[in-house]
Protein backbone atom coordinates (compact mmCIF):
# COMPACT_ATOMS: atom_id res chain seq x y z
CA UNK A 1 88.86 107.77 90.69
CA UNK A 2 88.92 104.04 91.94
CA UNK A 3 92.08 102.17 92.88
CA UNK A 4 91.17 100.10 89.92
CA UNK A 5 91.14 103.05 87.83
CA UNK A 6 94.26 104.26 89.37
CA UNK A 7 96.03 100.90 88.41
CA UNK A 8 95.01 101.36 84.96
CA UNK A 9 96.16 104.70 84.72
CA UNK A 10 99.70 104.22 86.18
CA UNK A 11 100.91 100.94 84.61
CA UNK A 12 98.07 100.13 81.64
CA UNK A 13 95.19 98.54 80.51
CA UNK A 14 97.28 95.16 80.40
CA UNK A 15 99.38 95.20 83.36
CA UNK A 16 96.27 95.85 85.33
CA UNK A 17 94.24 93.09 84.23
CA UNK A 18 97.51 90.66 85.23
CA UNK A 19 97.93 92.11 88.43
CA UNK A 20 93.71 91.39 89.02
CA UNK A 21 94.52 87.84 87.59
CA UNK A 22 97.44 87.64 90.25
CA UNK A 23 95.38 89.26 93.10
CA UNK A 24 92.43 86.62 92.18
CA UNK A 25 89.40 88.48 94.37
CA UNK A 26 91.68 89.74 96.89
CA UNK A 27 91.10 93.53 96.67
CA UNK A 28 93.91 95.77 95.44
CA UNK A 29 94.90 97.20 98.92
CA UNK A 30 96.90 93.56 99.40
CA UNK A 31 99.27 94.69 96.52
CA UNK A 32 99.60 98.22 97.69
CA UNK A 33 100.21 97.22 101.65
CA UNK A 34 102.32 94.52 100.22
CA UNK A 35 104.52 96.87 98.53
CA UNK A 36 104.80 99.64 101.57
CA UNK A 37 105.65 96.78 103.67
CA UNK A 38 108.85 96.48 101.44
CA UNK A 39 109.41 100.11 101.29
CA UNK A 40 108.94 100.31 97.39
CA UNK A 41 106.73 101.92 94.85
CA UNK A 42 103.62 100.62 94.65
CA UNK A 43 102.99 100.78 90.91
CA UNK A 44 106.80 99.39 90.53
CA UNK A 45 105.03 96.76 92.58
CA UNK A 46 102.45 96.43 90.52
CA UNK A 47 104.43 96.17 87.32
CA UNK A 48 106.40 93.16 88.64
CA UNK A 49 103.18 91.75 90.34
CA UNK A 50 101.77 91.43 86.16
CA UNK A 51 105.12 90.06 85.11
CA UNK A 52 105.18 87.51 87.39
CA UNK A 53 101.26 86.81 86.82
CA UNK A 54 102.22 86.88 82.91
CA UNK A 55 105.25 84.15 83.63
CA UNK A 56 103.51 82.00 85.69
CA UNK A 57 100.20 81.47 83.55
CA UNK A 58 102.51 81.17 80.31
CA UNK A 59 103.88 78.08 82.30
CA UNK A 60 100.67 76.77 83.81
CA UNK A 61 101.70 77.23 87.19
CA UNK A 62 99.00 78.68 90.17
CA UNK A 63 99.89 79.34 93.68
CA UNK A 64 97.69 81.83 95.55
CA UNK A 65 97.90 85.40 95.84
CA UNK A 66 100.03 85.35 98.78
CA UNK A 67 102.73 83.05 97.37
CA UNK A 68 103.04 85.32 94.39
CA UNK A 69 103.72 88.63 96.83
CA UNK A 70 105.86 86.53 98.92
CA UNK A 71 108.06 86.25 96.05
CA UNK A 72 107.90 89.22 94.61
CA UNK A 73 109.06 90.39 98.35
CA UNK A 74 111.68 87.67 98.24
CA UNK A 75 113.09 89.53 95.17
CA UNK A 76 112.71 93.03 96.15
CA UNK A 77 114.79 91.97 99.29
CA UNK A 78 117.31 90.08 97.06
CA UNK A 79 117.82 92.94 95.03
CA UNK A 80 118.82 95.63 98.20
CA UNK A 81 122.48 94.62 97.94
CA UNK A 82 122.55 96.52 94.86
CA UNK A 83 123.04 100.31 94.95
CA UNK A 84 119.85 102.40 94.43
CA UNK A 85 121.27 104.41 91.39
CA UNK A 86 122.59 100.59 89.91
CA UNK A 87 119.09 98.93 91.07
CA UNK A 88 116.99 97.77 88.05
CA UNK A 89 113.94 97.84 87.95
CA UNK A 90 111.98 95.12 90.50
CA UNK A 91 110.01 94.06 87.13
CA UNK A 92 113.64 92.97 85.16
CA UNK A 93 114.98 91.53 89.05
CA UNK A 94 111.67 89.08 89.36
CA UNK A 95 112.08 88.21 85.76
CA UNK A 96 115.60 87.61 86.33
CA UNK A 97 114.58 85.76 89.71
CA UNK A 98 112.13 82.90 87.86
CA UNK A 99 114.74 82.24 85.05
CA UNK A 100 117.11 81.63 87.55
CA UNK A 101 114.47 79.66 90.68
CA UNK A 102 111.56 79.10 88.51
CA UNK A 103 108.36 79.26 90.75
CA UNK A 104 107.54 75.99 92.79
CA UNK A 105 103.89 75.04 93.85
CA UNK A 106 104.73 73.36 96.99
């Protein structure tokens, strides 16, 4: 099974062709070091990677690849001050994250 294949098969069809979108030719290892590097799940990783992808083309709005995981790491980190067991999930806490900072291309 490829790591594409993998993708599909833990967070969909959809979700994995955002997270592509997001990852824009960078290979699919970025996501999945990106997300060990903040000590979290990488398909929770990938689940917020496509909602952020979603939210951002839905506004016209394209930074790289890099900005995108920066800010999904930005959020992961924001959310740490909240108990595990009270901890939603990083998918609702990115959403939560661009309604409140929006998503700047500078």
């Amino acid at each position: 099974m490829s790591n594409l294949d993998a993708l599909i098969k833990a967070i969909g069809q959809d979700d994995a062709e955002a997270v592509l979108r997001l990852l824009n030719n960078s290979p699919l290892s970025t996501l999945i070091e990106s997300a060990k590097d903040a000590d979290q799940e990488w398909t929770e990783w990938a689940r917020a990677a496509a909602c952020l992808q979603r939210w951002s083309e839905g506004r016209d709005i394209h930074v790289d690849a890099q900005r995108k995981l920066g800010y999904l790491s930005c959020a992961a980190e924001g959310s740490r001050s909240i108990p595990a067991s009270m901890r939603p999930p990083l998918s609702q806490t990115v959403i939560a994250f661009l309604e409140t900072h929006g998503l700047s291309v500078e």
